[in-house]
N, C-alpha and C. Protein backbone atom coordinates (compact mmCIF):
# COMPACT_ATOMS: atom_id res chain seq x y z
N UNK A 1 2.40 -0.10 -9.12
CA UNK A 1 2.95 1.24 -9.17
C UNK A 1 3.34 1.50 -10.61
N UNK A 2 3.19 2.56 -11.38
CA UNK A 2 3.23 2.70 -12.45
C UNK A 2 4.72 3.62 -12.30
N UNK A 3 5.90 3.24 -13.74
CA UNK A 3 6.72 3.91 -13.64
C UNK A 3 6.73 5.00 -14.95
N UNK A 4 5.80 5.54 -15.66
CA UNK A 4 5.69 6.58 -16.89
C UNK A 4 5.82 5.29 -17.86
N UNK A 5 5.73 4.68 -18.29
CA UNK A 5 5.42 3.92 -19.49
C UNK A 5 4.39 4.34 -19.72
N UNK A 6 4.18 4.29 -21.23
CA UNK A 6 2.62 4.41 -21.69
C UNK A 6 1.96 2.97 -22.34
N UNK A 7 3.00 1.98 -22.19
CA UNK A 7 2.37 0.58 -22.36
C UNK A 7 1.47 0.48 -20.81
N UNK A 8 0.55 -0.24 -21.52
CA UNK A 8 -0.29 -0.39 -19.71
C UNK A 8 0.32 -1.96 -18.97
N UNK A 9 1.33 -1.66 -18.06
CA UNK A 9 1.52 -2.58 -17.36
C UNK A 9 0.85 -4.13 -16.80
N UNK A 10 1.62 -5.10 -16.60
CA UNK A 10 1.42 -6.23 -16.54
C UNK A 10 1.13 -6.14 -15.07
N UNK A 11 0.54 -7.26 -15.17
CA UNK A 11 -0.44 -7.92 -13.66
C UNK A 11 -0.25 -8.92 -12.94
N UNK A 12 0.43 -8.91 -11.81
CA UNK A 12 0.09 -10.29 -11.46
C UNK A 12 -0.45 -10.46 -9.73
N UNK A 13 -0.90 -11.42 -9.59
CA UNK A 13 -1.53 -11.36 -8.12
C UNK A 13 -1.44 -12.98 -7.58
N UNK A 14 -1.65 -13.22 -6.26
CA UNK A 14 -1.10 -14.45 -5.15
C UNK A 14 -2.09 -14.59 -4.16
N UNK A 15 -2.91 -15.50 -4.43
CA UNK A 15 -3.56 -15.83 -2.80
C UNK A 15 -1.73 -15.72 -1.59
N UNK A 16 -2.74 -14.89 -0.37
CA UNK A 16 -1.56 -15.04 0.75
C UNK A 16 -1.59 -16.19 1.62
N UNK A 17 -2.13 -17.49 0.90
CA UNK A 17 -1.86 -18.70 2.12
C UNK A 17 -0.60 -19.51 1.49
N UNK A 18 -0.52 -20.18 2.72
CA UNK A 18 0.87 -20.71 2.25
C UNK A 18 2.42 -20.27 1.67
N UNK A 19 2.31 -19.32 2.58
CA UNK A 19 4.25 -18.17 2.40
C UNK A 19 5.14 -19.10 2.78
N UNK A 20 5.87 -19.06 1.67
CA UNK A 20 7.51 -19.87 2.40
C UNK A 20 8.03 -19.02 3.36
N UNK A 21 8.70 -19.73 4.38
CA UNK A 21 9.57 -18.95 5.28
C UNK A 21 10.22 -17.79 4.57
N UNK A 22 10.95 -16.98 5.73
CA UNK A 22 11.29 -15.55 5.45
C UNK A 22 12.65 -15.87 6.15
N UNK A 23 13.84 -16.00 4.97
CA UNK A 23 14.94 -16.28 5.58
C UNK A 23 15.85 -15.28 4.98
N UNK A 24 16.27 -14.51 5.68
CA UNK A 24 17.39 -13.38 5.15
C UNK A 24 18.62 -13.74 5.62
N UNK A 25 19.23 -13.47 3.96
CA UNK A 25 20.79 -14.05 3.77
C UNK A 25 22.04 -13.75 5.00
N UNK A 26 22.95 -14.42 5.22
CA UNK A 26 23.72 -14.00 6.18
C UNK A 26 24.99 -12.62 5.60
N UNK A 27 24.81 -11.62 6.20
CA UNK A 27 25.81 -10.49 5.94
C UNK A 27 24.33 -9.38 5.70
N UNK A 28 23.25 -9.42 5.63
CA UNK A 28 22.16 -8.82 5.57
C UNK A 28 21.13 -8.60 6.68
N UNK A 29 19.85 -7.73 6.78
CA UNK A 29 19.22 -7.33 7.95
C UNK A 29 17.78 -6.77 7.06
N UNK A 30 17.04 -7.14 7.55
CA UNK A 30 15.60 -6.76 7.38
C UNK A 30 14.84 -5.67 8.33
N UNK A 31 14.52 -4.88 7.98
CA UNK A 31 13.77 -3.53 8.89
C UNK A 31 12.60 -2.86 8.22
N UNK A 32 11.96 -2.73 9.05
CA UNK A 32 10.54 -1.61 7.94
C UNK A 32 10.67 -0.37 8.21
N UNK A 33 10.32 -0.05 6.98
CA UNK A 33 10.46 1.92 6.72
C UNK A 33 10.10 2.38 7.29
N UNK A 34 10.26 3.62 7.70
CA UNK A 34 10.15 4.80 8.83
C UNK A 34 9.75 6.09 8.32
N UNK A 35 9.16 6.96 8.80
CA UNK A 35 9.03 8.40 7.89
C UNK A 35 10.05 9.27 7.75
N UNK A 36 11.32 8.78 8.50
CA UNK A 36 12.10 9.41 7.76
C UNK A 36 12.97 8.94 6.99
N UNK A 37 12.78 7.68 5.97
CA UNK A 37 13.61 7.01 5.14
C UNK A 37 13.25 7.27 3.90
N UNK A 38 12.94 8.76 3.25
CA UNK A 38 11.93 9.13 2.16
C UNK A 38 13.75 9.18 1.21
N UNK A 39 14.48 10.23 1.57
CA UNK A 39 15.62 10.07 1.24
C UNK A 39 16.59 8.65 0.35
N UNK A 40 16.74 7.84 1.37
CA UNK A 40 17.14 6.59 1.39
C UNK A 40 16.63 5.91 0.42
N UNK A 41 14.90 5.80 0.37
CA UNK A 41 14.25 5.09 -0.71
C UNK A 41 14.65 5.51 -2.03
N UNK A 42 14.07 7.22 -2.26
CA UNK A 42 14.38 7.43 -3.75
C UNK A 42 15.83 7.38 -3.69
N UNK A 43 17.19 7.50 -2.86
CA UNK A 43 18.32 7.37 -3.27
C UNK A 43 18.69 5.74 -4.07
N UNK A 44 18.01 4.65 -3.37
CA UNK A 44 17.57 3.29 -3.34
C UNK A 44 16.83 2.84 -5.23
N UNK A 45 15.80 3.57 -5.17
CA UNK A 45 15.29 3.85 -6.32
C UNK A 45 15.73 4.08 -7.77
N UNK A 46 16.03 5.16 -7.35
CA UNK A 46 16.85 5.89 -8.38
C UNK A 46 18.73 5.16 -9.05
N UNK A 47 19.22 4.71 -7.72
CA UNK A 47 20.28 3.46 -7.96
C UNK A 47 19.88 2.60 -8.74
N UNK A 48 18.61 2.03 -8.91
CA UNK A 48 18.14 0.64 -9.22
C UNK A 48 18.22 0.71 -10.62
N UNK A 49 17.85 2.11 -11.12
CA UNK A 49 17.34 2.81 -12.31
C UNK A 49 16.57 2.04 -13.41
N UNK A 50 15.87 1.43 -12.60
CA UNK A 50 14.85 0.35 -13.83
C UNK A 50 13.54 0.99 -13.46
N UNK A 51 13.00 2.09 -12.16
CA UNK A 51 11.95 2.62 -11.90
C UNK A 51 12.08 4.19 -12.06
N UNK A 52 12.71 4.55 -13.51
CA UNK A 52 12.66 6.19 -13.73
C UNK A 52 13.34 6.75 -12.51
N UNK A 53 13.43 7.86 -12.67
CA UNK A 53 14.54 9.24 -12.07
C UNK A 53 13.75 9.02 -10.18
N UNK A 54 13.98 9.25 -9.44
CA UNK A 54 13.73 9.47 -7.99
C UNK A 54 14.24 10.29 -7.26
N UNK A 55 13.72 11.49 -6.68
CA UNK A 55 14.61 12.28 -5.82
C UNK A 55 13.58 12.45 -4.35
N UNK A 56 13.74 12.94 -3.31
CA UNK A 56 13.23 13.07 -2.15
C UNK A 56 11.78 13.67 -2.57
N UNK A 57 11.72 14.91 -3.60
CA UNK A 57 10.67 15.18 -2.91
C UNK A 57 9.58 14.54 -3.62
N UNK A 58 9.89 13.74 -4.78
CA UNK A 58 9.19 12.74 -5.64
C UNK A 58 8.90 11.77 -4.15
N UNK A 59 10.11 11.05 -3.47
CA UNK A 59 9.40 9.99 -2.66
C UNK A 59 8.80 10.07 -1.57
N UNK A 60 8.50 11.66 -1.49
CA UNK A 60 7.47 12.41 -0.27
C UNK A 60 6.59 12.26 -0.13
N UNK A 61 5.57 12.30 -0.90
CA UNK A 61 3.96 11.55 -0.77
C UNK A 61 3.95 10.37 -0.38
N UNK A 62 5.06 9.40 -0.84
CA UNK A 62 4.68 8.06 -0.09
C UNK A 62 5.07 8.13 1.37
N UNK A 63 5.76 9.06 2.25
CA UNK A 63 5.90 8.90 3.49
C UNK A 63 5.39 9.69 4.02
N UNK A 64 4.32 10.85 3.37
CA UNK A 64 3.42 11.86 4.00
C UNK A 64 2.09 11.27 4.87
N UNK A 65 1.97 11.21 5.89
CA UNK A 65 0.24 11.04 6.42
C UNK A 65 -0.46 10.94 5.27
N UNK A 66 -1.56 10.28 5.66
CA UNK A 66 -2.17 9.52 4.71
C UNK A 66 -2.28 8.73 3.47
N UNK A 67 -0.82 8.80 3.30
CA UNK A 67 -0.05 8.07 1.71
C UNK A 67 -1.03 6.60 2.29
N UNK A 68 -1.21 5.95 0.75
CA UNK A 68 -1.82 4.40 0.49
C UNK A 68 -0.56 2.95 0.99
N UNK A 69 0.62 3.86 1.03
CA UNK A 69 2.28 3.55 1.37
C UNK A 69 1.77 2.94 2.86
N UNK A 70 2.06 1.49 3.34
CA UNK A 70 2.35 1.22 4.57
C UNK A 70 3.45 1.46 5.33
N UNK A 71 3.74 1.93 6.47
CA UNK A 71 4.93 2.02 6.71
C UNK A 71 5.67 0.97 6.96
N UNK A 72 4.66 0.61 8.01
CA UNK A 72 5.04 -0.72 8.89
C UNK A 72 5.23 -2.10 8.49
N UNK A 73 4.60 -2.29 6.92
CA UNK A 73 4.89 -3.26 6.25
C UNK A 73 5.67 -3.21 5.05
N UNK A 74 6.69 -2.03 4.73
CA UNK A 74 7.07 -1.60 3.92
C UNK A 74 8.83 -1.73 4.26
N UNK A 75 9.45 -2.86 3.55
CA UNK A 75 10.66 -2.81 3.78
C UNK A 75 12.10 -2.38 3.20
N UNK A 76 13.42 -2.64 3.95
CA UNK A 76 14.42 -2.39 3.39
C UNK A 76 15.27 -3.63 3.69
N UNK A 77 16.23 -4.32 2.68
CA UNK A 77 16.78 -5.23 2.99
C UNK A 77 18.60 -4.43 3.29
N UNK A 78 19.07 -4.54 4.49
CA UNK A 78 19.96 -3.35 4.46
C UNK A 78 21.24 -4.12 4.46
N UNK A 79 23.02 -3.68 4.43
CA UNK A 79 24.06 -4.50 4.55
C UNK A 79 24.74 -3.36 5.13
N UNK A 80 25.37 -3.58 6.37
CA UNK A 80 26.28 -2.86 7.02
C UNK A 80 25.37 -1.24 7.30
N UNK A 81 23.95 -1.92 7.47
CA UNK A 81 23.43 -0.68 7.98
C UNK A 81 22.87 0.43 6.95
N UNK A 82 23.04 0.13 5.30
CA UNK A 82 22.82 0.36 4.37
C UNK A 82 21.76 -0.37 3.25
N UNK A 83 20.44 0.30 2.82
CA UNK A 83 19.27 -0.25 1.95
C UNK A 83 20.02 -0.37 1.21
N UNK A 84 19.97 -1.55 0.63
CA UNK A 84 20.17 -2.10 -0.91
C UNK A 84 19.07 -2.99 -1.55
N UNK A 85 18.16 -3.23 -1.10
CA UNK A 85 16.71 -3.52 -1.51
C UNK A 85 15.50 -3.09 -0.55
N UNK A 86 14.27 -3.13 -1.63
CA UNK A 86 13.16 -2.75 -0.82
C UNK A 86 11.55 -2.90 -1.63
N UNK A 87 10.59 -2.92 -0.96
CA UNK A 87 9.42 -3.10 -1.47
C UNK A 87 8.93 -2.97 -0.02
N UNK A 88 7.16 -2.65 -0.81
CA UNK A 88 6.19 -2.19 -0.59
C UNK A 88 5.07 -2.55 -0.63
N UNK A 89 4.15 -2.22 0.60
CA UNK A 89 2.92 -2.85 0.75
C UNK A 89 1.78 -1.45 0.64
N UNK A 90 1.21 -1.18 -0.49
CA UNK A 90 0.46 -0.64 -0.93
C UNK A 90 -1.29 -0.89 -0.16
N UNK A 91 -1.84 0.04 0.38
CA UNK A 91 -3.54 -0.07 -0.07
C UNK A 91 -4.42 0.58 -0.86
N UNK A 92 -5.26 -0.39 -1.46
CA UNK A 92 -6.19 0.84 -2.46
C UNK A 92 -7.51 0.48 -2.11
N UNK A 93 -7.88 1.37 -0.63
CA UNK A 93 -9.16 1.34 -0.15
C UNK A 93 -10.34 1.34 -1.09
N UNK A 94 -9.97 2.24 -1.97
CA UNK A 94 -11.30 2.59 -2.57
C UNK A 94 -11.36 2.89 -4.22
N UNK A 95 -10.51 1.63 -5.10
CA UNK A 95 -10.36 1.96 -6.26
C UNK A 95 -10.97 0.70 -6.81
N UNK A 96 -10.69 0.31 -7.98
CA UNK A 96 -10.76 -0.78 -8.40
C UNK A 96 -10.09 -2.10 -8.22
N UNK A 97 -9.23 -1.94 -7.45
CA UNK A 97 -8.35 -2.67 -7.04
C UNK A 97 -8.86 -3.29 -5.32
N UNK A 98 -9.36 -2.75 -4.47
CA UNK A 98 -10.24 -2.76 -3.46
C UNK A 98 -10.89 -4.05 -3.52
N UNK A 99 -10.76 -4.64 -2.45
CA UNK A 99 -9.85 -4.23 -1.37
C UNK A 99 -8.42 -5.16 -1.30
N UNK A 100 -7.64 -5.91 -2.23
CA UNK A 100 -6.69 -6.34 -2.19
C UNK A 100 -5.21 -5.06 -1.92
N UNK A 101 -4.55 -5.37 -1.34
CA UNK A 101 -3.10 -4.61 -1.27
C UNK A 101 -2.38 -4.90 -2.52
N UNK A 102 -1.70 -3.55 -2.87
CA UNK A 102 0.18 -3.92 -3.71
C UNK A 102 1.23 -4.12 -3.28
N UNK A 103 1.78 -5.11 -3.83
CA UNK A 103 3.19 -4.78 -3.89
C UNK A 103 3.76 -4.14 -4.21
N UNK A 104 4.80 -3.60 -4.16
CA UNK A 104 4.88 -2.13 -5.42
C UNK A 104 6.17 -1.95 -5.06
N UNK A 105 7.19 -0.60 -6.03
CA UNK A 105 7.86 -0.48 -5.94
C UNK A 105 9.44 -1.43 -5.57
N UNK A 106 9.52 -2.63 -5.89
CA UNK A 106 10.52 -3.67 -5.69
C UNK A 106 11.48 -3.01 -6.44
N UNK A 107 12.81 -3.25 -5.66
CA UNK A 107 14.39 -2.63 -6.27
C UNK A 107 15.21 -3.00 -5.26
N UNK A 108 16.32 -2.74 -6.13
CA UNK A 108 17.64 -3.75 -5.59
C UNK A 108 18.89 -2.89 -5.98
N UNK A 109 19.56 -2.63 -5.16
CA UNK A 109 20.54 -2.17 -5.85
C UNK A 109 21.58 -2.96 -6.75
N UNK A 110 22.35 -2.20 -7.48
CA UNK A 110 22.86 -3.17 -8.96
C UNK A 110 23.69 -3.67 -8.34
N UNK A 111 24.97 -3.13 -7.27
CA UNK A 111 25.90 -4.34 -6.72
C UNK A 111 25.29 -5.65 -6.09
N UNK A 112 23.97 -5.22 -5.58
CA UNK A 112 23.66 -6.50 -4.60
C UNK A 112 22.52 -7.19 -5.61
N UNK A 113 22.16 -6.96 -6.85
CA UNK A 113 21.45 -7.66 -7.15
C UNK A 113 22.16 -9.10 -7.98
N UNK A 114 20.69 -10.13 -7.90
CA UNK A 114 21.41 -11.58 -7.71
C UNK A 114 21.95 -12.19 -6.71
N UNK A 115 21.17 -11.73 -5.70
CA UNK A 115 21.63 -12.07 -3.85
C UNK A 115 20.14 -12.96 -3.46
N UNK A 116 19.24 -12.72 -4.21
CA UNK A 116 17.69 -13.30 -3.96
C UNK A 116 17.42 -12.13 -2.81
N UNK A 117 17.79 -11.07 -3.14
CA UNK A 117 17.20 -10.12 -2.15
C UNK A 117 15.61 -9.85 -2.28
N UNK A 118 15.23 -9.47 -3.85
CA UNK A 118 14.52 -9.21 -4.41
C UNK A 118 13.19 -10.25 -3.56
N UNK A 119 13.62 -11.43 -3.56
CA UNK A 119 12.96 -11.99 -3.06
C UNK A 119 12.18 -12.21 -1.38
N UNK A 120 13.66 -11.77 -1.21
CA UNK A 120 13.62 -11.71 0.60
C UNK A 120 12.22 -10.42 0.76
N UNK A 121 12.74 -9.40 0.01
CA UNK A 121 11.96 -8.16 0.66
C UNK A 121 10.55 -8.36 0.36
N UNK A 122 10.03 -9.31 -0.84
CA UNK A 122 9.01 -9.10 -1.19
C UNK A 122 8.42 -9.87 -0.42
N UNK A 123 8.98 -11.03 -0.21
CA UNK A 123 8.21 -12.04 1.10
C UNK A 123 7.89 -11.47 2.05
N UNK A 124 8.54 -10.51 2.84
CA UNK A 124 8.76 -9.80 3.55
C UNK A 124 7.20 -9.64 3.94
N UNK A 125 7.17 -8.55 2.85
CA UNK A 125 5.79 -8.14 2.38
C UNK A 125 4.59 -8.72 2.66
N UNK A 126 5.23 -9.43 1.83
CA UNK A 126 3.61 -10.63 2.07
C UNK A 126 3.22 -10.88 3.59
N UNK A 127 3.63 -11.58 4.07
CA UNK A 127 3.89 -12.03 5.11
C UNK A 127 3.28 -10.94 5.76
N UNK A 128 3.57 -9.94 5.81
CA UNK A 128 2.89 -8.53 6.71
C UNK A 128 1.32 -8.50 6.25
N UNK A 129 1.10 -8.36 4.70
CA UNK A 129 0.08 -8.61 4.28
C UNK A 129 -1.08 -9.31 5.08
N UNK A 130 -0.50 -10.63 4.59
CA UNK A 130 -1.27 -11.56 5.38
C UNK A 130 -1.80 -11.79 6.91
N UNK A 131 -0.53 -11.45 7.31
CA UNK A 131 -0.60 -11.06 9.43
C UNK A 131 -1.75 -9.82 9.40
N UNK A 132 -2.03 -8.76 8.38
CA UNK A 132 -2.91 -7.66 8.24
C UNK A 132 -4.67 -8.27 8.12
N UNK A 133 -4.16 -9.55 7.64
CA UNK A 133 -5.89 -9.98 7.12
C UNK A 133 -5.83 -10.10 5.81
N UNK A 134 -5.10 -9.56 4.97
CA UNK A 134 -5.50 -9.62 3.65
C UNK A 134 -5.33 -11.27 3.09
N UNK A 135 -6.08 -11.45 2.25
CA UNK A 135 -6.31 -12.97 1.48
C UNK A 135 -5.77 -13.14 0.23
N UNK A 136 -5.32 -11.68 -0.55
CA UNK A 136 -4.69 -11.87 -2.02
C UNK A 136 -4.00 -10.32 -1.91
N UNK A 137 -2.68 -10.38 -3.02
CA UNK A 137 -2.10 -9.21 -3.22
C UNK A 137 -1.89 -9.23 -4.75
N UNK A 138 -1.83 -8.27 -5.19
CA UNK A 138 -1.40 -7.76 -7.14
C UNK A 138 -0.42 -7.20 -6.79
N UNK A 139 0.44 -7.68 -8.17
CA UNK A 139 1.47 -6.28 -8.19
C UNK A 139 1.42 -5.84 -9.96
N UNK A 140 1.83 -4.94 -10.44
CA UNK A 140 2.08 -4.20 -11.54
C UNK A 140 3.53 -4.20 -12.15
N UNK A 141 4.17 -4.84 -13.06
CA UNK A 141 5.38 -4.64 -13.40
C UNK A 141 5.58 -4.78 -15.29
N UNK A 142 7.08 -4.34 -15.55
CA UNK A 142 6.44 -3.80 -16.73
C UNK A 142 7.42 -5.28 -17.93
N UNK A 143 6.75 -5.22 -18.52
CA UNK A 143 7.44 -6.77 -19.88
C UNK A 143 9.24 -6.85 -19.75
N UNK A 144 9.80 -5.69 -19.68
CA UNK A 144 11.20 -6.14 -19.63
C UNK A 144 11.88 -6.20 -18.52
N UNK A 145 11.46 -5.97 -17.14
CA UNK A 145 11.43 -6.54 -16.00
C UNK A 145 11.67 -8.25 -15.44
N UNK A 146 12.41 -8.74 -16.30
CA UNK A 146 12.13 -10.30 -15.97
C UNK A 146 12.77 -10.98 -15.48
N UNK A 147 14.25 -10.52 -14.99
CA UNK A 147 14.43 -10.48 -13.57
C UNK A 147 13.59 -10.74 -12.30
N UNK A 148 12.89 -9.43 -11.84
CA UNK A 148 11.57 -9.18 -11.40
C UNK A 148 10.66 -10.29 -11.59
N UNK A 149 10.12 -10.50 -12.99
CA UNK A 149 9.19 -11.40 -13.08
C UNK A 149 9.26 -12.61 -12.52
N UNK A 150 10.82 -13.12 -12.86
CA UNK A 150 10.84 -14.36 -12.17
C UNK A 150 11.01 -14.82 -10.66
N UNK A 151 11.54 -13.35 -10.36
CA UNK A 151 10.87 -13.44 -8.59
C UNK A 151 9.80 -13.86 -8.42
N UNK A 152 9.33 -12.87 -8.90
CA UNK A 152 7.30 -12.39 -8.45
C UNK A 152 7.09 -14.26 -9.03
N UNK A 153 7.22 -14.93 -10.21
CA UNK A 153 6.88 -16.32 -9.98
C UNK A 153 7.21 -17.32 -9.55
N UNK A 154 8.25 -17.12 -9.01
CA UNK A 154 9.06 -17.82 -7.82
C UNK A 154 8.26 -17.76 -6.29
N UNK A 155 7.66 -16.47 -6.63
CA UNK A 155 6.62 -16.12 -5.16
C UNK A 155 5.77 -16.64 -4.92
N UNK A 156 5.25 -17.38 -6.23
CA UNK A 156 3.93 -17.69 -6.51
C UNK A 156 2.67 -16.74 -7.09
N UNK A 157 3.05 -15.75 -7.70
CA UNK A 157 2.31 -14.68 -8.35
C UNK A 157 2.23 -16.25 -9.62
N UNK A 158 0.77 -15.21 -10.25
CA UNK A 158 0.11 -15.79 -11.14
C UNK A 158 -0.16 -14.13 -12.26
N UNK A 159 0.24 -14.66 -13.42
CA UNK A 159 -0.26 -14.18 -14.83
C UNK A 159 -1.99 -13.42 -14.56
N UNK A 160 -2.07 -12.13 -14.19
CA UNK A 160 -3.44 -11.11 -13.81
C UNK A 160 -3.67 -10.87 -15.59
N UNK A 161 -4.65 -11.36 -15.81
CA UNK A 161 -4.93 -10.41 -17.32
C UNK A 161 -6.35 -9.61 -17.36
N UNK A 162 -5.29 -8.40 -16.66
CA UNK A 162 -6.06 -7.37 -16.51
C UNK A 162 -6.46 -6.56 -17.91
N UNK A 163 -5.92 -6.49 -19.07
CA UNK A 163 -6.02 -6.00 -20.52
C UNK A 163 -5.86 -6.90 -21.64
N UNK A 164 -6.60 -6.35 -22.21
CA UNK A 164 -6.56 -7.56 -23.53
C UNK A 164 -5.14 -7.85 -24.48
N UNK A 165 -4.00 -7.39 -24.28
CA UNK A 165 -3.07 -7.38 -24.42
C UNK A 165 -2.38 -8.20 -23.73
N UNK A 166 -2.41 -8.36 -22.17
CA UNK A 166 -2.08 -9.24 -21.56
C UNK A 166 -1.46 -10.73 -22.11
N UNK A 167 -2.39 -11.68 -22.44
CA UNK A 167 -2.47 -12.87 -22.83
C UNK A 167 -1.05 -12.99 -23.91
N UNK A 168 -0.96 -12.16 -25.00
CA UNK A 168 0.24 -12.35 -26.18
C UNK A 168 1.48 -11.51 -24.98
N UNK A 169 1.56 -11.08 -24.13
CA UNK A 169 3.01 -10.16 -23.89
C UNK A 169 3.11 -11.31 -23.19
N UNK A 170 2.26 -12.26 -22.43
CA UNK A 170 2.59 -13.04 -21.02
C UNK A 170 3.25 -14.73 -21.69
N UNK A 171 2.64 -14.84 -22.89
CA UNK A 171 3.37 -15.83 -24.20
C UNK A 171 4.67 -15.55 -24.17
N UNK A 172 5.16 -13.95 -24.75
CA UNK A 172 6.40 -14.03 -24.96
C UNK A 172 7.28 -14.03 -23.74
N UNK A 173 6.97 -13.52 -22.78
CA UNK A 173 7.62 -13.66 -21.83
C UNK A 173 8.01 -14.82 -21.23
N UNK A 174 6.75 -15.59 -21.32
CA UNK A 174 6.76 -17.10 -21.13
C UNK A 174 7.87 -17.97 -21.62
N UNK A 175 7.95 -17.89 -22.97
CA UNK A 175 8.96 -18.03 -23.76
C UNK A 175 9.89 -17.92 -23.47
N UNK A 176 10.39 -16.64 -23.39
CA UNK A 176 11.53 -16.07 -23.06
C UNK A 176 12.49 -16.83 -21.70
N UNK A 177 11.45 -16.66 -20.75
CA UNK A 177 11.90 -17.18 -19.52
C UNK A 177 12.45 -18.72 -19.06
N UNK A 178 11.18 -19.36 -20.23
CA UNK A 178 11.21 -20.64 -20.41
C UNK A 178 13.05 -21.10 -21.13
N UNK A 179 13.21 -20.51 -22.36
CA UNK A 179 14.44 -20.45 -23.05
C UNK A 179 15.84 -20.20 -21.91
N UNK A 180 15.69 -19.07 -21.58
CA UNK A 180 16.51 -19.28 -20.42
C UNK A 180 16.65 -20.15 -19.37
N UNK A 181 15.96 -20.81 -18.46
CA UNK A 181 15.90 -21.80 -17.98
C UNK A 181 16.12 -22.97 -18.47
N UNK A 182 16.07 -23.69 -19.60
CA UNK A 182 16.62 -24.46 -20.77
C UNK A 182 18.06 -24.12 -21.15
N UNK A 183 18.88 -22.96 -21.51
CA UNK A 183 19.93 -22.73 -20.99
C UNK A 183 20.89 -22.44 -19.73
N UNK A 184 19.99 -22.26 -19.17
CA UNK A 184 20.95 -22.29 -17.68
C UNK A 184 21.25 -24.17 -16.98
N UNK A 185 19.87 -24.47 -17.26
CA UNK A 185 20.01 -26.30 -16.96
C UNK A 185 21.25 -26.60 -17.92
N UNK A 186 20.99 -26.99 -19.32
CA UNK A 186 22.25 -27.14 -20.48
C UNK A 186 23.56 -26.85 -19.81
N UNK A 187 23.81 -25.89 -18.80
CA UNK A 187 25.01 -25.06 -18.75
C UNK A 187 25.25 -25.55 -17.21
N UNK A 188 24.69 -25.84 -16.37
CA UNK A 188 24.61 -26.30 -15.06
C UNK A 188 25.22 -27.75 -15.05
């Protein structure tokens, strides 16, 4: 899912065999989106504020008939009956991307993030994916996302170098991620 950057977004994609269990935290609840949770999402969204501005009628096409938006595999990780994370199971019948599914749209709200929600919902995902038939999923996310990133490789996503750019942003990031993990051990 592209959020208005004009850098062309990073890639990454997961054979769907072998999903770790799907264990959601205790004080939390897992549910899939509905057509009328268009509201909720961009309110969800737009909280997260790492995916640009969101208002209802922006998150209307994805819950309109015929949106590429699954419903049924498309979740919310909720607390006291309230989304505070969510992601998405994308299809792109007939693009270049065809016939693998996205992930898309992953967000968390800022109080609950650092709960491994991020994680919960995206498994989530998968997991639906896979029960669907599908054999691999991509997702799109953007270099300062690395938070995010280290979900998505915690998931088992793999480095997509979809642009020739790819290869040097996925170094520094590498780096980056690597450095931190080297300080958090040090500090542990």
């Amino acid at each position: 899912m592209t959020n208005g950057n004009s850098a062309t977004q990073l890639h990454m994609a997961r054979a769907l065999d072998g999903l770790p269990t799907l264990v959601v935290p205790d004080g939390y609840a897992l549910r899939t989106l509905t057509a009328g949770d268009a509201a909720a999402w961009a309110a969800l969204l737009d909280r997260n504020a790492e995916l640009d501005s969101w208002t209802v009628e922006r998150a209307a096409p994805y819950f309109a008939p015929g949106s590429t938006m699954v419903l049924e595999a498309s979740f919310f990780v909720t607390r006291a009956g309230e989304p505070v994370a969510t992601a998405q199971l994308h299809l792109h019948p007939d693009d270049s991307y065809a016939p693998s599914p996205e992930l898309g749209w992953v967000a968390a709200s800022p109080e609950h993030q650092g709960h491994g929600l991020g994680y919960v919902v995206c498994l989530a995902v998968l997991h639906q994916a896979a029960a669907a038939g599908h054999d691999r999923i991509f997702l799109k996310t953007d270099d300062n996302r690395l938070p995010a990133i280290a979900t998505y490789l915690r998931l088992g996503f793999e480095p997509w170098m979809v642009d020739p750019t790819a290869p040097e942003r996925w170094r520094a990031i590498q780096q980056i991620l690597g450095n931190r993990q080297d300080r958090e051990g040090r500090a542990g």
